[in-house]
PDB file of N, CA and C in Angstrom:
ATOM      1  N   UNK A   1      37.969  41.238   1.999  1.00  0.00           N
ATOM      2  CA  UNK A   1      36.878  42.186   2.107  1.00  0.00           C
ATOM      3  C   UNK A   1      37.223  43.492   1.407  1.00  0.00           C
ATOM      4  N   UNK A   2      38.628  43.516   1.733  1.00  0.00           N
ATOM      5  CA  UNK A   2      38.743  45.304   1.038  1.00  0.00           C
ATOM      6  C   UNK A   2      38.561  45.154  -1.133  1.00  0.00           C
ATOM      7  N   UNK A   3      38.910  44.234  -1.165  1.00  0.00           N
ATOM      8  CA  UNK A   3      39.242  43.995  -2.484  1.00  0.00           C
ATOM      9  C   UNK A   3      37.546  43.806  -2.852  1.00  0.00           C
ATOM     10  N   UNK A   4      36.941  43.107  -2.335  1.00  0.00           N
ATOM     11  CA  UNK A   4      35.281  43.427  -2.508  1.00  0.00           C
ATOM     12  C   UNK A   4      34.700  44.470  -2.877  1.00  0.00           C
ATOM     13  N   UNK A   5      34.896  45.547  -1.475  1.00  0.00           N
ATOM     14  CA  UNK A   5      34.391  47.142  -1.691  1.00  0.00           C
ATOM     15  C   UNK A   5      35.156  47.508  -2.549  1.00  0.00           C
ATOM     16  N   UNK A   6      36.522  47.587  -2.672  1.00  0.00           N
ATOM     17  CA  UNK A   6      37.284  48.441  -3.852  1.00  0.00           C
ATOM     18  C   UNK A   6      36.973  47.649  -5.358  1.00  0.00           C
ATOM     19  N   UNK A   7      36.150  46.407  -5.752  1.00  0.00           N
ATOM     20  CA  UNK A   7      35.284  46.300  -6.560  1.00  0.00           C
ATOM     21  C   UNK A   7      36.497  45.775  -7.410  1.00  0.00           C
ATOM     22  N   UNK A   8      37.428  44.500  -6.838  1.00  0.00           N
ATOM     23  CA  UNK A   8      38.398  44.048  -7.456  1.00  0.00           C
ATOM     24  C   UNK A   8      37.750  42.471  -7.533  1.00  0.00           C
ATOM     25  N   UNK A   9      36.926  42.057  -6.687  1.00  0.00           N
ATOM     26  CA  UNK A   9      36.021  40.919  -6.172  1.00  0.00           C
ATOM     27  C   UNK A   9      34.580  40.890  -7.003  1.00  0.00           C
ATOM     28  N   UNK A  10      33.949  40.200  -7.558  1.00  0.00           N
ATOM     29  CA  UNK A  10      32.563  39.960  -7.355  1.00  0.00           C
ATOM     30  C   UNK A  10      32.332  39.189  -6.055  1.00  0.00           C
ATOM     31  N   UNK A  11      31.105  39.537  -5.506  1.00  0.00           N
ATOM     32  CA  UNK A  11      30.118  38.814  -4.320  1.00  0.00           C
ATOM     33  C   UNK A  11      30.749  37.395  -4.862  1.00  0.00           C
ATOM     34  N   UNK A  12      30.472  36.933  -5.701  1.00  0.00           N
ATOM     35  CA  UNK A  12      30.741  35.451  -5.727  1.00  0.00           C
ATOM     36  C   UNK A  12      31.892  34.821  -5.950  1.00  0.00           C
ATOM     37  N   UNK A  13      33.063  35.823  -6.510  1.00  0.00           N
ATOM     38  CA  UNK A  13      34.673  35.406  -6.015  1.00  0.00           C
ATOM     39  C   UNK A  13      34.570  35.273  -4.252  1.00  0.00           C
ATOM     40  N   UNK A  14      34.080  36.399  -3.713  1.00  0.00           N
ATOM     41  CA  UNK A  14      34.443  36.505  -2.676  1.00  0.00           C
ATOM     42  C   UNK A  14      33.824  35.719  -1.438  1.00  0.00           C
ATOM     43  N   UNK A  15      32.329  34.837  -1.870  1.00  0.00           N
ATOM     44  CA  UNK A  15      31.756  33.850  -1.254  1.00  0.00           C
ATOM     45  C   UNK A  15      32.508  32.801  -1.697  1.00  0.00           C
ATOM     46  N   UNK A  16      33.408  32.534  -2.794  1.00  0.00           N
ATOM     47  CA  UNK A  16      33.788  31.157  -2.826  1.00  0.00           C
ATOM     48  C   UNK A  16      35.304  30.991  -2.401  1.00  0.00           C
ATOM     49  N   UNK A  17      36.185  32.772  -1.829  1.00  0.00           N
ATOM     50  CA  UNK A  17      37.439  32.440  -1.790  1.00  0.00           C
ATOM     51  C   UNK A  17      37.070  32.328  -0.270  1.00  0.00           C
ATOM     52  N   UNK A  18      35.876  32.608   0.538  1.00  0.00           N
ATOM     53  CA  UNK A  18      35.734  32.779   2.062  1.00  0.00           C
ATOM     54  C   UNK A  18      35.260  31.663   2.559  1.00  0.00           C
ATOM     55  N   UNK A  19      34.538  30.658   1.071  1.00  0.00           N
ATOM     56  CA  UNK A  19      33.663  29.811   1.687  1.00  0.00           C
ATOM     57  C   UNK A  19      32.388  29.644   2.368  1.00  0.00           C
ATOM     58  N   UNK A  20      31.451  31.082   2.578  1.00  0.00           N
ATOM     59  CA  UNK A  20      30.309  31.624   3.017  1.00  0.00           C
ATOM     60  C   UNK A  20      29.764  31.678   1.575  1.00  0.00           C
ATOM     61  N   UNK A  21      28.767  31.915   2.120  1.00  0.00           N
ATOM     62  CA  UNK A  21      27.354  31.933   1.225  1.00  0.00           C
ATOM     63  C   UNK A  21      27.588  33.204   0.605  1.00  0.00           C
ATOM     64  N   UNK A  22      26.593  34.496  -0.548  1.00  0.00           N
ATOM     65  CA  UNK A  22      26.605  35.061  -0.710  1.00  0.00           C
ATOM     66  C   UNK A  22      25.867  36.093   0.347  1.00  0.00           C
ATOM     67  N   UNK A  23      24.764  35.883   1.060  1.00  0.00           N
ATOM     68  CA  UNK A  23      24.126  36.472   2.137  1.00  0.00           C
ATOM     69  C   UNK A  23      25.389  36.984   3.265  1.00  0.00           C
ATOM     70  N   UNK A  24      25.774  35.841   4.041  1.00  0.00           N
ATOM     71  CA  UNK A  24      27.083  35.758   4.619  1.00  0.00           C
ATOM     72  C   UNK A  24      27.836  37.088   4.429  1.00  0.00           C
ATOM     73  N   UNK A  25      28.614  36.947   3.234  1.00  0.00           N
ATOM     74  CA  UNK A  25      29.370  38.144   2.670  1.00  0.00           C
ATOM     75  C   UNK A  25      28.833  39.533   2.681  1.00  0.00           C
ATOM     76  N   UNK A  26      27.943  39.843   1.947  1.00  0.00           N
ATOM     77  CA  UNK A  26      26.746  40.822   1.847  1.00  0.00           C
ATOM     78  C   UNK A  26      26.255  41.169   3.411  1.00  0.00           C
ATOM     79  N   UNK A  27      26.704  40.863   4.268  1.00  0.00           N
ATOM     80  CA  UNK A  27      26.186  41.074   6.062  1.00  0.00           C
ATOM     81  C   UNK A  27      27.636  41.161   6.445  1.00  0.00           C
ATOM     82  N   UNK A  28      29.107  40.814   6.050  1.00  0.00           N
ATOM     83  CA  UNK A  28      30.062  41.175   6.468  1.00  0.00           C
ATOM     84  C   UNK A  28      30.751  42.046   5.695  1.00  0.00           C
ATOM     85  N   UNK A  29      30.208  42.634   4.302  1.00  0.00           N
ATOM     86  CA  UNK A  29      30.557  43.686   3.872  1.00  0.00           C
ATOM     87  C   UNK A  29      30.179  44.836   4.087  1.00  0.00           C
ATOM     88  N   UNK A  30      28.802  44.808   4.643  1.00  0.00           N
ATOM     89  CA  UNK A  30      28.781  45.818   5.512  1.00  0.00           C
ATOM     90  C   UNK A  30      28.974  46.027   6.876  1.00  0.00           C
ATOM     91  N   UNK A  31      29.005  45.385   6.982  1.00  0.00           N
ATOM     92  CA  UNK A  31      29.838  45.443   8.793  1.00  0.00           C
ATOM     93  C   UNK A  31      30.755  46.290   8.666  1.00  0.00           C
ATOM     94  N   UNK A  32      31.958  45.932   7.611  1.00  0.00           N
ATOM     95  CA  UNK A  32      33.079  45.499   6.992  1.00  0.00           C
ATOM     96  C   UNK A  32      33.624  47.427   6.700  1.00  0.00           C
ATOM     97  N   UNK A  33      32.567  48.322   5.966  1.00  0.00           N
ATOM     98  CA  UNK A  33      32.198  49.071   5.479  1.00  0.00           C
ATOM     99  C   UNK A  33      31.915  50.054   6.390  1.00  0.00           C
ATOM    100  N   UNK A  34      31.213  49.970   7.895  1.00  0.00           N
ATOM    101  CA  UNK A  34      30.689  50.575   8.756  1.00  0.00           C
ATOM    102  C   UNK A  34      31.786  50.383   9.878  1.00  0.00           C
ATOM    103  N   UNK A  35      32.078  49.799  10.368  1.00  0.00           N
ATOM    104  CA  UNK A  35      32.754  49.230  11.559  1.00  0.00           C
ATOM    105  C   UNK A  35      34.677  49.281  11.169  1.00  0.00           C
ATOM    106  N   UNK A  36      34.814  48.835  10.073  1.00  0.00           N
ATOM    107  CA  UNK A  36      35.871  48.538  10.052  1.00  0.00           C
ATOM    108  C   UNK A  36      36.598  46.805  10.015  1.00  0.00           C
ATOM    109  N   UNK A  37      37.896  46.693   9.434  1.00  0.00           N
ATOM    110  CA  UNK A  37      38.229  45.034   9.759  1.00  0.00           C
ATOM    111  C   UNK A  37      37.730  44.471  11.082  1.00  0.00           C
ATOM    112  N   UNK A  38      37.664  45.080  12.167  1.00  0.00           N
ATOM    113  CA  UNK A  38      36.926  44.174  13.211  1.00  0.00           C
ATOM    114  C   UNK A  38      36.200  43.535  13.332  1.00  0.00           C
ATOM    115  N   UNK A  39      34.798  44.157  12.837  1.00  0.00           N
ATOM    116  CA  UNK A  39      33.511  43.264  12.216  1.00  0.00           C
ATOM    117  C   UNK A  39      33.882  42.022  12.079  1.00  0.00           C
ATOM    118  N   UNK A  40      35.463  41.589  11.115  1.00  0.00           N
ATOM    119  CA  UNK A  40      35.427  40.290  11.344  1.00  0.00           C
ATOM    120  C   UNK A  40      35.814  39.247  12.382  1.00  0.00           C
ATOM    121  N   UNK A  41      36.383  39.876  12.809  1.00  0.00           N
ATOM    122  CA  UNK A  41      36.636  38.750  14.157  1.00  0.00           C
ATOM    123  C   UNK A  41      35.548  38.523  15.288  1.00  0.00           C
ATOM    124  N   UNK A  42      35.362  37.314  15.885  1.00  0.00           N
ATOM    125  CA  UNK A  42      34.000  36.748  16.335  1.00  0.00           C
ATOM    126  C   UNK A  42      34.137  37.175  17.394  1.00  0.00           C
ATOM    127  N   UNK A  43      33.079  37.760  18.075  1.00  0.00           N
ATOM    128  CA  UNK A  43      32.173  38.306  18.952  1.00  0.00           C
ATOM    129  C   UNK A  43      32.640  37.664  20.056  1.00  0.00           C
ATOM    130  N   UNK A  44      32.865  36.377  20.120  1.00  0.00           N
ATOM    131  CA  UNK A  44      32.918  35.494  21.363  1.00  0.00           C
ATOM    132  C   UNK A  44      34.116  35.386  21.666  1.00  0.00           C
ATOM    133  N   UNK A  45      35.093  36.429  20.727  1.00  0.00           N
ATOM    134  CA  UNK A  45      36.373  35.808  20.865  1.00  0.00           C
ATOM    135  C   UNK A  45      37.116  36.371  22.407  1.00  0.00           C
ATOM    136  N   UNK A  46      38.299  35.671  22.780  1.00  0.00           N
ATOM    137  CA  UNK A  46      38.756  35.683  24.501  1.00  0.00           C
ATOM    138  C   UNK A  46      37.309  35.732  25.393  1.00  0.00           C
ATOM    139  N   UNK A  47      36.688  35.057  25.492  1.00  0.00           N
ATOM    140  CA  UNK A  47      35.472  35.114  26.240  1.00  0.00           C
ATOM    141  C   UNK A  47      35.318  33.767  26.684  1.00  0.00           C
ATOM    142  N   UNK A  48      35.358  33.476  28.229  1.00  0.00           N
ATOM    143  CA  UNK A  48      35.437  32.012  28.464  1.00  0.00           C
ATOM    144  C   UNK A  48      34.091  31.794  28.906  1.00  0.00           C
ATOM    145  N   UNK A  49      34.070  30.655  28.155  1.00  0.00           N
ATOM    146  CA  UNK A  49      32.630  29.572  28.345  1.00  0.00           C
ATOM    147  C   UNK A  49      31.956  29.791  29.479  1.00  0.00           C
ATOM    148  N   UNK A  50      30.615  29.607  29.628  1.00  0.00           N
ATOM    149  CA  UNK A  50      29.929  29.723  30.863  1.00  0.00           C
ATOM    150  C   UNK A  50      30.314  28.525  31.764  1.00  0.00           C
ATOM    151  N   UNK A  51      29.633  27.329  31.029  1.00  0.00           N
ATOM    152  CA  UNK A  51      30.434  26.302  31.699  1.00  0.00           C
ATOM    153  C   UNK A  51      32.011  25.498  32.081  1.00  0.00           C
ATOM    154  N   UNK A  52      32.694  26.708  31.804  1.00  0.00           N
ATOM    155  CA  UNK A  52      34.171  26.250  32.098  1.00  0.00           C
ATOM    156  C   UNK A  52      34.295  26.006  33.505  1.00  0.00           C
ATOM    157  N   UNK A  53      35.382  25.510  33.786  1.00  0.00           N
ATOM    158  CA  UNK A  53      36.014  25.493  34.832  1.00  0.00           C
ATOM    159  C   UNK A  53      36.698  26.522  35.454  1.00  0.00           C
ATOM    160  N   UNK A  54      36.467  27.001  36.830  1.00  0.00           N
ATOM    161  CA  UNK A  54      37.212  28.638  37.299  1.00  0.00           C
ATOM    162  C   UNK A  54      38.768  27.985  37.357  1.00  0.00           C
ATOM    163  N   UNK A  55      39.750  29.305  37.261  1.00  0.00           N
ATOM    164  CA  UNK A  55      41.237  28.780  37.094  1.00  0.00           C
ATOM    165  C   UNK A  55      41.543  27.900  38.650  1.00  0.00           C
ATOM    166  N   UNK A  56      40.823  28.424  39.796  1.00  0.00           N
ATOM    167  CA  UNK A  56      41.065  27.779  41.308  1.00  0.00           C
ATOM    168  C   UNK A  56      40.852  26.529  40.804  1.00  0.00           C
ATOM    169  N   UNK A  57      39.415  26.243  41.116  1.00  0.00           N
ATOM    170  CA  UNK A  57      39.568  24.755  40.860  1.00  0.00           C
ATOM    171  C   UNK A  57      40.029  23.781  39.841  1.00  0.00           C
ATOM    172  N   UNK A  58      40.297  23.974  37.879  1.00  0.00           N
ATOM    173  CA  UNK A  58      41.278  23.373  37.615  1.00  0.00           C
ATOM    174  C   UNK A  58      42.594  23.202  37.944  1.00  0.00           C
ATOM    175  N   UNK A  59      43.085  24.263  38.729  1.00  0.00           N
ATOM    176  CA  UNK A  59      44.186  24.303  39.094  1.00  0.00           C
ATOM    177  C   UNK A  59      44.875  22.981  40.125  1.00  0.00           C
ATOM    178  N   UNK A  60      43.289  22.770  41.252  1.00  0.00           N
ATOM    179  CA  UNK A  60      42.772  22.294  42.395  1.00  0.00           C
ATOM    180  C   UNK A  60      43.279  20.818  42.114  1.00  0.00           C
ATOM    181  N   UNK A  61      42.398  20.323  40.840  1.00  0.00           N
ATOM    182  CA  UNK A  61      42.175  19.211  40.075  1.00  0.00           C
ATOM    183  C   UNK A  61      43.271  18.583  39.372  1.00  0.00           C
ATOM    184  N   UNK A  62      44.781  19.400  38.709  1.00  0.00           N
ATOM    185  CA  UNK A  62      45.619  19.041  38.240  1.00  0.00           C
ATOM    186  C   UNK A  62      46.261  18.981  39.175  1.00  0.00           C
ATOM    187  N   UNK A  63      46.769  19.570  40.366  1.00  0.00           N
ATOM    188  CA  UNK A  63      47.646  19.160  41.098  1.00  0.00           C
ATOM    189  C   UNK A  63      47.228  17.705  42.247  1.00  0.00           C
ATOM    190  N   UNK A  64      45.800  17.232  42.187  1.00  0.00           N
ATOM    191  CA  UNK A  64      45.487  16.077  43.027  1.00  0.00           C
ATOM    192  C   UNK A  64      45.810  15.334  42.103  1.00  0.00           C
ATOM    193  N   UNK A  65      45.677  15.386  40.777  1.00  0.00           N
ATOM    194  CA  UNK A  65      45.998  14.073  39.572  1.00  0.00           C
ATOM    195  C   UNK A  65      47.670  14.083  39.062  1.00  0.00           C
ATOM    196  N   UNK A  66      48.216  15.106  39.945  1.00  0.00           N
ATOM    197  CA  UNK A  66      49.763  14.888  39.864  1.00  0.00           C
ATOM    198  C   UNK A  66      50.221  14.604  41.565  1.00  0.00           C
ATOM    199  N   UNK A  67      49.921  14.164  42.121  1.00  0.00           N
ATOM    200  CA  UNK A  67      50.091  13.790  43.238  1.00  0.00           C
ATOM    201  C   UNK A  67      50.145  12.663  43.823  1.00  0.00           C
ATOM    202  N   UNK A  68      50.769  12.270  44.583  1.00  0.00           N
ATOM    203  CA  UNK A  68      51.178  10.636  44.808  1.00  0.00           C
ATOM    204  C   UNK A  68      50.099   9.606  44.696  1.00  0.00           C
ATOM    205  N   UNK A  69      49.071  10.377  45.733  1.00  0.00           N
ATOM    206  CA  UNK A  69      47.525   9.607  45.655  1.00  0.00           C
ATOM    207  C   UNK A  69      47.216   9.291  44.540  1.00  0.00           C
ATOM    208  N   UNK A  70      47.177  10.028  43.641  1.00  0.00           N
ATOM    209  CA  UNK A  70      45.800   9.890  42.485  1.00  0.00           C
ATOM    210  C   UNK A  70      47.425   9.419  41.008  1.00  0.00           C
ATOM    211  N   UNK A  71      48.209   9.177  41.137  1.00  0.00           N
ATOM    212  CA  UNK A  71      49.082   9.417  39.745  1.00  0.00           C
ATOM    213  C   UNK A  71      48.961   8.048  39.061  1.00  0.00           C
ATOM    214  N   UNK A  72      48.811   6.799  39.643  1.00  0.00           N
ATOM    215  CA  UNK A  72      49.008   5.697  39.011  1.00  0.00           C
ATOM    216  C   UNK A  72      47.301   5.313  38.269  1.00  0.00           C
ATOM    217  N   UNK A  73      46.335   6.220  38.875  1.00  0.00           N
ATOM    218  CA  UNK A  73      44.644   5.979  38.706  1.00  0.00           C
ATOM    219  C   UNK A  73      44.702   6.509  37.292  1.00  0.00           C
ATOM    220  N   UNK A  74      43.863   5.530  36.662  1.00  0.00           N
ATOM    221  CA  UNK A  74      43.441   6.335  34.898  1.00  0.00           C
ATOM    222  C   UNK A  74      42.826   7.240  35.235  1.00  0.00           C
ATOM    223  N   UNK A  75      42.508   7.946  34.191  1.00  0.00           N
ATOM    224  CA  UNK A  75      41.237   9.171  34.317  1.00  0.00           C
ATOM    225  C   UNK A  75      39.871   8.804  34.673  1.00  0.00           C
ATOM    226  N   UNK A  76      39.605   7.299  33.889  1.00  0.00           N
ATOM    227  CA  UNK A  76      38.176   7.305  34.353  1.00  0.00           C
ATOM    228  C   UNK A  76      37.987   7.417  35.785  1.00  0.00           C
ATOM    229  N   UNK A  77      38.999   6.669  36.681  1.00  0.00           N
ATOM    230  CA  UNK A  77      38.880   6.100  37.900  1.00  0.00           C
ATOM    231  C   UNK A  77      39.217   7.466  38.727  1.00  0.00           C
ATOM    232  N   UNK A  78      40.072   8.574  38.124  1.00  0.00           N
ATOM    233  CA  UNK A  78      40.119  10.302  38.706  1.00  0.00           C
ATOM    234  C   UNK A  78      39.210  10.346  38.718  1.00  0.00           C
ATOM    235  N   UNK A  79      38.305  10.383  37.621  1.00  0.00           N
ATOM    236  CA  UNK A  79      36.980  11.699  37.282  1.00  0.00           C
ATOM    237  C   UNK A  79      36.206  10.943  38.650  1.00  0.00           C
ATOM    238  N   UNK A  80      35.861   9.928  38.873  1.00  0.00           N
ATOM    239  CA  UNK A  80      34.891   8.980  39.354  1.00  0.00           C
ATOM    240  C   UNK A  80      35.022   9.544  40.747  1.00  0.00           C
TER     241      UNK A  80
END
């Protein structure tokens, strides 16, 4: 990105060394420009899934599937 703005890049070196489109680029060069390198890193990043699992209950779940009861059962026959 810096090599873009400092005008060492054309838009289209820099869509084909990123692999994005030219639009793409042109929306993260200014980010890029305004914001700073952050802009690039994704929004969602360290942010856990809605539908994850809370740490209690995977926790809950690995220690019954390491446990005498459940250790010799495949997974299908765990999950079930």
């Amino acid at each position: 990105m810096q090599k873009l703005v400092d005008g060492d890049f054309t838009l289209a070196q820099a869509a084909s060394s990123l692999g994005l489109s030219n639009r793409q680029v042109i929306r993260l060069k200014k980010g890029f420009i305004q914001e700073g390198p952050a802009v690039l890193i994704h929004k969602n990043t360290n942010c856990k899934p809605a539908h994850a699992l809370g740490d209690e209950l995977a926790a809950k779940i690995i220690s019954l599937k390491q446990s005498e009861l459940y250790r010799d059962a495949n997974f299908l026959h765990f999950q079930e």
